[in-house]
C-alpha atoms as a PDB file:
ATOM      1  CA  UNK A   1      -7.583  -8.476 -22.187  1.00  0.00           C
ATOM      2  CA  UNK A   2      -9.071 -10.353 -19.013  1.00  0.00           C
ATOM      3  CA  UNK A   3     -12.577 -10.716 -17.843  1.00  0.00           C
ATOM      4  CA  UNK A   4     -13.428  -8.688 -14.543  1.00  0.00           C
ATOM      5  CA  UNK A   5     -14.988 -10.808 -11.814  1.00  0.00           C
ATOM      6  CA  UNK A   6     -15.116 -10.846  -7.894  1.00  0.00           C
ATOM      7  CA  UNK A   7     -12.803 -12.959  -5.690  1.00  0.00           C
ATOM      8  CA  UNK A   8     -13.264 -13.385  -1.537  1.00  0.00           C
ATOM      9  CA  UNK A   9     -13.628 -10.466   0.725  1.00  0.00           C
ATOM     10  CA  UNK A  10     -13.697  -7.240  -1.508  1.00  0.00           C
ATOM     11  CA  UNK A  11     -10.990  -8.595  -3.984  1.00  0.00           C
ATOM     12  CA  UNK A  12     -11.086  -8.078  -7.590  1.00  0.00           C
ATOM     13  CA  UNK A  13      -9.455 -10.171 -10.203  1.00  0.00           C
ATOM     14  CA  UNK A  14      -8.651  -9.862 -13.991  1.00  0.00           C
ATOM     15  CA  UNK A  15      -7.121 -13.106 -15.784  1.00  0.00           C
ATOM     16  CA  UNK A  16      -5.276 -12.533 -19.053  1.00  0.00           C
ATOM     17  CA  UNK A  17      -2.639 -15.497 -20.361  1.00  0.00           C
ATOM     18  CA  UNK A  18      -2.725 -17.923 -16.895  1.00  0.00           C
ATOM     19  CA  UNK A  19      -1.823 -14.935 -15.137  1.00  0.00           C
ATOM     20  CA  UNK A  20      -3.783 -13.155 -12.515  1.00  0.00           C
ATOM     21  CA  UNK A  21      -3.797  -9.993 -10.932  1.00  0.00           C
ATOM     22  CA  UNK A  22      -5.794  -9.624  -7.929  1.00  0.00           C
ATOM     23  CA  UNK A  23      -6.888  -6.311  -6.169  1.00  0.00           C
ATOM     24  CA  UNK A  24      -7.821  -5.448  -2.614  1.00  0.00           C
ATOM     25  CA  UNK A  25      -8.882  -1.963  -2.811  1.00  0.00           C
ATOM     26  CA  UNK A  26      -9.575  -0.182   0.178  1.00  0.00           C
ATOM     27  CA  UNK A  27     -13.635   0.113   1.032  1.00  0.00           C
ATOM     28  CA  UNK A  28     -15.784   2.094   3.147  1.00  0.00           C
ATOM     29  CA  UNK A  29     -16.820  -0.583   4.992  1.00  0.00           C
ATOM     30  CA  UNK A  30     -13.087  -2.386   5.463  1.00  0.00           C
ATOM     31  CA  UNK A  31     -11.603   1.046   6.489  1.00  0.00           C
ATOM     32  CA  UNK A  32     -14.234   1.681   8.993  1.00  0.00           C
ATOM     33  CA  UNK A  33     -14.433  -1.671  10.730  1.00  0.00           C
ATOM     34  CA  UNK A  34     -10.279  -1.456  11.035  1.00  0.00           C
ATOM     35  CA  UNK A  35     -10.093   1.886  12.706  1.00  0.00           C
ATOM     36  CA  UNK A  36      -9.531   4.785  13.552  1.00  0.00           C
ATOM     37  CA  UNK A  37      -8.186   3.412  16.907  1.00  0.00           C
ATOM     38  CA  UNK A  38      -8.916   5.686  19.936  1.00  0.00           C
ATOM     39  CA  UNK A  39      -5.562   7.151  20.904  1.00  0.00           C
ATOM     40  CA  UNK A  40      -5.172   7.186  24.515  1.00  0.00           C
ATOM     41  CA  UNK A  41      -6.341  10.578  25.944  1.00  0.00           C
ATOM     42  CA  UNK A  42      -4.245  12.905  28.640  1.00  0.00           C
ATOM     43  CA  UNK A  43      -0.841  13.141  29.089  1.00  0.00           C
ATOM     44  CA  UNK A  44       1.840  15.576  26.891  1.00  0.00           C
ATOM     45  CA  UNK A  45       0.907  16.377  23.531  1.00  0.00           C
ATOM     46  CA  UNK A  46       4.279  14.470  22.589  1.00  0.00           C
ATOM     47  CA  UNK A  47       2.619  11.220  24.346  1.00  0.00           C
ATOM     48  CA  UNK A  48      -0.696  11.537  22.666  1.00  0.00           C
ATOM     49  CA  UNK A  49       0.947  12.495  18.741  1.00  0.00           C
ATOM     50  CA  UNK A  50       2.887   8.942  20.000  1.00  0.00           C
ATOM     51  CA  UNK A  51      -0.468   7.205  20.936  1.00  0.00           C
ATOM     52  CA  UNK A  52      -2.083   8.631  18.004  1.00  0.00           C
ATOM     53  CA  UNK A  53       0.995   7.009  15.222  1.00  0.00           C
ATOM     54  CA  UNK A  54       0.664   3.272  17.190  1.00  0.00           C
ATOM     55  CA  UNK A  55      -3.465   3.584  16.645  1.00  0.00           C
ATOM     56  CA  UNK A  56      -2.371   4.207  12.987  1.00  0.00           C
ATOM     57  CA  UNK A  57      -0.163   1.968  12.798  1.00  0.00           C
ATOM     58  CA  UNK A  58      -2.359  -0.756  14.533  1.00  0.00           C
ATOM     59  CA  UNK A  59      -5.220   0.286  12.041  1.00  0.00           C
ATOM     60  CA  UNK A  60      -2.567  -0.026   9.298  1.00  0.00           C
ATOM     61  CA  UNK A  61      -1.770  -3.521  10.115  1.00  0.00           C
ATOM     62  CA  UNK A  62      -5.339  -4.660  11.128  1.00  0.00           C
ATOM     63  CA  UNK A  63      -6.552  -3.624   7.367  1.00  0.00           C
ATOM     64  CA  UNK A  64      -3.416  -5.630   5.838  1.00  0.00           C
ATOM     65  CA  UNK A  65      -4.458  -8.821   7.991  1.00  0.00           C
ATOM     66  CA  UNK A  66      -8.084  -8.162   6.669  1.00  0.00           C
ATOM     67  CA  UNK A  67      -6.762  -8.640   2.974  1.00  0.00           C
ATOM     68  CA  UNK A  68      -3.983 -10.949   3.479  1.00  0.00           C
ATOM     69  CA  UNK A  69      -6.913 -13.331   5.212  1.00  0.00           C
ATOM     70  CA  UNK A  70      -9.298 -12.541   2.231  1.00  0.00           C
ATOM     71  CA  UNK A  71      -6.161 -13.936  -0.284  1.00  0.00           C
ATOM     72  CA  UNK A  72      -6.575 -17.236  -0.574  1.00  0.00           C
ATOM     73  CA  UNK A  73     -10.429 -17.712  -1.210  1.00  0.00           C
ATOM     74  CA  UNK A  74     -10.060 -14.509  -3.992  1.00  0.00           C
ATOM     75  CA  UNK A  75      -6.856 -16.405  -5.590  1.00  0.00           C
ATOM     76  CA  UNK A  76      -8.608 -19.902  -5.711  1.00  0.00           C
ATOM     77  CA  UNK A  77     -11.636 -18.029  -7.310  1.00  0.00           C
ATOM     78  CA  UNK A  78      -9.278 -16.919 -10.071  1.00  0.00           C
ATOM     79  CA  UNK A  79      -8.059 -20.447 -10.099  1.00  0.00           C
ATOM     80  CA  UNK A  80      -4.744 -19.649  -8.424  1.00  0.00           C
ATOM     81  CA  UNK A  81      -2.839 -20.157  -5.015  1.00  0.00           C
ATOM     82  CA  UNK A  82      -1.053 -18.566  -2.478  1.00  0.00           C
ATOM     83  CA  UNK A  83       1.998 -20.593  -3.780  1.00  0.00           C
ATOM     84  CA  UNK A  84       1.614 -19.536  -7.515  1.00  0.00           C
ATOM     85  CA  UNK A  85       2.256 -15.376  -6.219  1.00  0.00           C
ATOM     86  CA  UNK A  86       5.155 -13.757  -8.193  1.00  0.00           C
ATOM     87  CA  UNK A  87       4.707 -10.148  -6.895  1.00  0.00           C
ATOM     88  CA  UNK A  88       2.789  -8.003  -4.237  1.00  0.00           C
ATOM     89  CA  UNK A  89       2.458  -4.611  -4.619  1.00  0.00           C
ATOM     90  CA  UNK A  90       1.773  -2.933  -0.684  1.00  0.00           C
ATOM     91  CA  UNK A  91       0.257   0.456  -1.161  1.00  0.00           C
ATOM     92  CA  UNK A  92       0.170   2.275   2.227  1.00  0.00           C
ATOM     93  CA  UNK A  93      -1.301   5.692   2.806  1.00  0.00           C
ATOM     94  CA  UNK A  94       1.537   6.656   4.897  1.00  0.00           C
ATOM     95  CA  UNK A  95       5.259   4.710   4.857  1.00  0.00           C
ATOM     96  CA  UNK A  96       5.561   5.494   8.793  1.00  0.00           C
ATOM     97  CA  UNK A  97       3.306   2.657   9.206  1.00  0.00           C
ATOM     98  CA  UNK A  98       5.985   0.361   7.186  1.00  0.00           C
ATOM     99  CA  UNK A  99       8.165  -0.784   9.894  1.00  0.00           C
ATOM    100  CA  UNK A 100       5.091  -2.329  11.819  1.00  0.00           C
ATOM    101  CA  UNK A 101       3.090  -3.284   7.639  1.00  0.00           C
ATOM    102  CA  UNK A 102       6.682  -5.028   6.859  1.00  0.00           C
ATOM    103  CA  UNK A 103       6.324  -7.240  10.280  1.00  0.00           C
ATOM    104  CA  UNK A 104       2.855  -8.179   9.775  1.00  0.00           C
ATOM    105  CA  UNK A 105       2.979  -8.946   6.152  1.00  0.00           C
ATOM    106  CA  UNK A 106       6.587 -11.212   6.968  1.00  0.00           C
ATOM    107  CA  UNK A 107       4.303 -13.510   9.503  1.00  0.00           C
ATOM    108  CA  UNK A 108       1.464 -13.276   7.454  1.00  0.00           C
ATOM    109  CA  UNK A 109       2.880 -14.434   3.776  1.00  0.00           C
ATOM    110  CA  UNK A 110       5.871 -17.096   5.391  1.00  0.00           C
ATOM    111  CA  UNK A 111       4.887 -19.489   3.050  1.00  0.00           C
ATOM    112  CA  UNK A 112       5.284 -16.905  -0.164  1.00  0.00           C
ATOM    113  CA  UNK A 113       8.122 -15.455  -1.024  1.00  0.00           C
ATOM    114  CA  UNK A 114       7.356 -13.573  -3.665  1.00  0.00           C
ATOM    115  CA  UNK A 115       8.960 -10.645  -4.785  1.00  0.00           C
ATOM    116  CA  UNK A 116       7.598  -7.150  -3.390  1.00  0.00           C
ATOM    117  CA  UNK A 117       7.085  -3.742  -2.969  1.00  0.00           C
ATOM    118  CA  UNK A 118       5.896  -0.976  -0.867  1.00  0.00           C
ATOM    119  CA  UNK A 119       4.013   2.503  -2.084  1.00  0.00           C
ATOM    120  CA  UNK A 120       2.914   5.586  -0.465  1.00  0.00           C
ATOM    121  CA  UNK A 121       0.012   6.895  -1.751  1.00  0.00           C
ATOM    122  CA  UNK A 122      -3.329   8.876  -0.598  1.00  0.00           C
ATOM    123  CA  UNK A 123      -5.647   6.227  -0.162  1.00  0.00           C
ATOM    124  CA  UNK A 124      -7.576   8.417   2.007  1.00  0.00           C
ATOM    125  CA  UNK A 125      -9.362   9.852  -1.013  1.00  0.00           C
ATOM    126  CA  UNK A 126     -10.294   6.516  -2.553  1.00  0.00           C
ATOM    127  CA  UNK A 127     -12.699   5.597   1.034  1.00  0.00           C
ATOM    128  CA  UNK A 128     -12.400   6.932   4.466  1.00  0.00           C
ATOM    129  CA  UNK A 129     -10.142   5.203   7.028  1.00  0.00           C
ATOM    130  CA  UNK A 130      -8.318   3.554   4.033  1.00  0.00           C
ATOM    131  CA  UNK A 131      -4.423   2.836   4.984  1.00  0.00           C
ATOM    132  CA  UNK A 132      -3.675  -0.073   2.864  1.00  0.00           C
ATOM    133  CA  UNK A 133      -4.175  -1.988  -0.251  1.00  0.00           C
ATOM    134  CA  UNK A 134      -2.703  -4.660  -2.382  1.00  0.00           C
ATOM    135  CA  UNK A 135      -1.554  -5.992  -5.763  1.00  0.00           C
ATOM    136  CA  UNK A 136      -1.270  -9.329  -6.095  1.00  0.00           C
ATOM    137  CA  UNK A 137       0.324 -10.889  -9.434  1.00  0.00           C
ATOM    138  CA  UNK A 138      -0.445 -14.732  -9.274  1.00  0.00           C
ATOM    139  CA  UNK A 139       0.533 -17.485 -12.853  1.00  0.00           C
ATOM    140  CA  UNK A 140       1.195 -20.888 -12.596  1.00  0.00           C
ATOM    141  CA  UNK A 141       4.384 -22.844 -13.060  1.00  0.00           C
ATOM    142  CA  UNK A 142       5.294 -23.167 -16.732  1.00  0.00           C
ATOM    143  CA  UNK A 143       4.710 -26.201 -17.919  1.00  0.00           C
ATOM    144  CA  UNK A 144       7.306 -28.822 -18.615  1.00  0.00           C
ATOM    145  CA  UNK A 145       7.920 -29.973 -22.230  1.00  0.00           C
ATOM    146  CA  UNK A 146      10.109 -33.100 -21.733  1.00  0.00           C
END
């Protein structure tokens, strides 16, 4: 079992074992600063469906910078690091935003290479605007015994 407690910027951590599992889930607030985008008005209706995927997309991506840049401070309050991450777990509330998610998240986490994943699910129920949340699995190194 692992005692709940609050990390940086909406994150929520549970420690069980030296590992830590960290979780950005999608708020209100977070979802409503990011977006919706305005879509550019006029034009076909082919042009503005277009418009209206990139404002998705770009709200998409802003909410995964918001929680990517809220990492760090929630890992060192679970007394982890960005270099101690074994797995992310991307949850996305549509996968036509994962071409431009799969860009961001590669600049974002260069320094991390931990293993990954990528689910569609209806995050739109959990809070309004919500595109994106994470899973983050964090232990450290094993210690040597020699």
């Amino acid at each position: 079992g692992g005692g709940g407690g609050g990390g940086g910027g909406g994150w929520a951590h549970a420690a069980s074992a030296g590992i830590c599992r960290l979780v950005f889930p999608p708020s209100s607030a977070a979802a409503a600063a990011s977006g919706p985008f305005a879509a550019e008005a006029g034009g076909t209706a082919e042009g503005r469906a277009e418009a209206e995927a990139r404002a998705e997309a770009e709200a998409a991506v802003a909410q995964l910078r918001a929680a990517v840049a809220a990492l760090p401070a929630a890992l060192s309050a679970a007394g982890r690091s960005l270099s101690e991450v074994l797995y992310v777990r991307l949850y996305v509330s549509d996968l036509a935003h994962y071409r431009a998610l799969n860009v961001a998240y590669a600049s974002l986490m260069r320094s991390t290479p931990a293993a990954r994943a990528c689910v569609q699910l209806p995050l739109h129920e959990a809070a309004a605007g919500a595109r994106v949340a994470l899973e983050v699995l964090a232990a450290a190194p094993p210690k040597r015994l020699l």
